[in-house]
C-alpha atoms as a PDB file:
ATOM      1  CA  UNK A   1     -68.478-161.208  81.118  1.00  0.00           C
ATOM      2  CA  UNK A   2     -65.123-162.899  79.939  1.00  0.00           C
ATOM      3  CA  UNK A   3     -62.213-163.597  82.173  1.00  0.00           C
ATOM      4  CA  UNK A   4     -58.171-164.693  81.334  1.00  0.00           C
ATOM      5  CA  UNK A   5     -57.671-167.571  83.339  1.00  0.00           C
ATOM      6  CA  UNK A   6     -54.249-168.138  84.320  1.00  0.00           C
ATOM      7  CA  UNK A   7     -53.162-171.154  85.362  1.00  0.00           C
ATOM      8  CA  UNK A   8     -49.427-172.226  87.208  1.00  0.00           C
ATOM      9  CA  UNK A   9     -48.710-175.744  87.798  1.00  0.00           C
ATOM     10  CA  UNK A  10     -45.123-176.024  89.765  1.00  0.00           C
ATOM     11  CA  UNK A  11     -43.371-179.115  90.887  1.00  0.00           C
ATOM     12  CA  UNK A  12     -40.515-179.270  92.688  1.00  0.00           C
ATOM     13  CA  UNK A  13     -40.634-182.788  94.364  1.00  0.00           C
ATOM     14  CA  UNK A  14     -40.657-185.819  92.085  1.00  0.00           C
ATOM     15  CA  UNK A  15     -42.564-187.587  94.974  1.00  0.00           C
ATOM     16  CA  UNK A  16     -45.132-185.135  95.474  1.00  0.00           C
ATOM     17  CA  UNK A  17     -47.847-184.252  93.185  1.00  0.00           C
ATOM     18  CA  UNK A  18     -47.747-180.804  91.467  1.00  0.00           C
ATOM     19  CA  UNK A  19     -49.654-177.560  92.955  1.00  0.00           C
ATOM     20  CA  UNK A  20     -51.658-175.912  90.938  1.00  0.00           C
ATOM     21  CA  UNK A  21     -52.620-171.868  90.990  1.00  0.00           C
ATOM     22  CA  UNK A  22     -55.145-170.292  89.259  1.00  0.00           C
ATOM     23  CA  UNK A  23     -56.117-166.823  88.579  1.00  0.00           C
ATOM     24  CA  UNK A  24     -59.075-165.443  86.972  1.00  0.00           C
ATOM     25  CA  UNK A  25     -58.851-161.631  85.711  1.00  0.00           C
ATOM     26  CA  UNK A  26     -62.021-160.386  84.407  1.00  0.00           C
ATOM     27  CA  UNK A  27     -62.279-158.493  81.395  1.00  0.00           C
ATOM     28  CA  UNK A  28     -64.676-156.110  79.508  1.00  0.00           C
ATOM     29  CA  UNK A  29     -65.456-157.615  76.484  1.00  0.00           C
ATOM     30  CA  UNK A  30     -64.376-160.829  73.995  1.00  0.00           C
ATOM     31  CA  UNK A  31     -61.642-158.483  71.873  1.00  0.00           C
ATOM     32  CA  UNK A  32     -59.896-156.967  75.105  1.00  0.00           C
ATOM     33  CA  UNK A  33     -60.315-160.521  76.690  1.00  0.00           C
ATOM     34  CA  UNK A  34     -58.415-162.484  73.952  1.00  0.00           C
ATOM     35  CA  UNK A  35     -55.952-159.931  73.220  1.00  0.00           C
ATOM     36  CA  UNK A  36     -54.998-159.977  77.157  1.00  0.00           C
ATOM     37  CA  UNK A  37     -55.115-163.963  77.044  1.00  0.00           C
ATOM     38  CA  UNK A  38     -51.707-163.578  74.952  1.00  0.00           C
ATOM     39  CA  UNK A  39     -49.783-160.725  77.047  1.00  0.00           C
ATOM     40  CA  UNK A  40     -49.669-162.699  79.887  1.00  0.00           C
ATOM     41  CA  UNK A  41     -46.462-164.421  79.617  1.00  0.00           C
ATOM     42  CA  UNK A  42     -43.912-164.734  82.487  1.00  0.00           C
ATOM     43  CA  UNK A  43     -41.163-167.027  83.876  1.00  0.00           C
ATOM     44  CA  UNK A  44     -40.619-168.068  87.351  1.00  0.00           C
ATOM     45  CA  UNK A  45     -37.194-169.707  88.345  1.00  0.00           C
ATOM     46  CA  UNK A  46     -38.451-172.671  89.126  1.00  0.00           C
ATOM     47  CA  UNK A  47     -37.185-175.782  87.704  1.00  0.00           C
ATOM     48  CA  UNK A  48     -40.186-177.879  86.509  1.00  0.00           C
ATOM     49  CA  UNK A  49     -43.229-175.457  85.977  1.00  0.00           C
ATOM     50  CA  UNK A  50     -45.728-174.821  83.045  1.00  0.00           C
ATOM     51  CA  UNK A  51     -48.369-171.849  82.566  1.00  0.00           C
ATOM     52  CA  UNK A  52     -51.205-171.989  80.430  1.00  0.00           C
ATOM     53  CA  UNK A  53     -53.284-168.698  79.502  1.00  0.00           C
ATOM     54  CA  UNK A  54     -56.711-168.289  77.482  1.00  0.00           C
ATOM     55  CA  UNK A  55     -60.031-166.312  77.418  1.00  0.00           C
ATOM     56  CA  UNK A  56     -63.191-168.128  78.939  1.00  0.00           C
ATOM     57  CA  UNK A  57     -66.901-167.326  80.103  1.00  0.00           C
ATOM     58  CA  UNK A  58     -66.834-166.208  83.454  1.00  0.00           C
ATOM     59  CA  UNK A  59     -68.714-168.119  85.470  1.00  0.00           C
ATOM     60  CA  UNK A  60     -72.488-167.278  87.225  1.00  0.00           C
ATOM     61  CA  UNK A  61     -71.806-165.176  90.027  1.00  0.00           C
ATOM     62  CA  UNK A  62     -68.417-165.286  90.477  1.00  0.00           C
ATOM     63  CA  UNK A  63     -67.023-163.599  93.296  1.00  0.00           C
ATOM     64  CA  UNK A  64     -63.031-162.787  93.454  1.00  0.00           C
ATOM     65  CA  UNK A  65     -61.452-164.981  96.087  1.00  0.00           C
ATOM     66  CA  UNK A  66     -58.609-167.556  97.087  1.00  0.00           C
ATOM     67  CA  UNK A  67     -59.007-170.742  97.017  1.00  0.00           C
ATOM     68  CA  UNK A  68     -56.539-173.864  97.180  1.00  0.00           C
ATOM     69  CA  UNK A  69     -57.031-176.132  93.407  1.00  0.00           C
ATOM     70  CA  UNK A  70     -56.482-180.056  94.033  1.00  0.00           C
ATOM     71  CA  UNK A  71     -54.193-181.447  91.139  1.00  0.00           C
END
């Protein structure tokens, strides 16, 4: 199974390292997965942030949950 991986990185401290969120969405198969990986496309009002979309292999047993990302 495929999942869009959508990943936020957001800084708004030039001191502080950027936080990072990531969301997996899973997806039925490769077409519907890269043809999602280009509709998601959004802007936050935020002054220094950058998104970055695409279609990957989800991974063995992969459970939806929330989890903090170190950057």
């Amino acid at each position: 199974m495929l999942v869009i991986l959508i990943t936020v990185g957001v800084s708004n401290d030039t001191k502080d390292p950027p936080k990072t969120i990531e969301m997996r969405i899973p997806q039925e198969n490769q077409e519907e997965c890269l043809k999602s990986s280009k509709t998601f496309k959004f802007s936050l009002p935020v002054v220094d942030m950058n998104v970055d979309t695409r279609c990957e292999p989800r991974k063995d047993n992969e459970e939806p949950k929330i989890q903090g990302v170190e950057t």
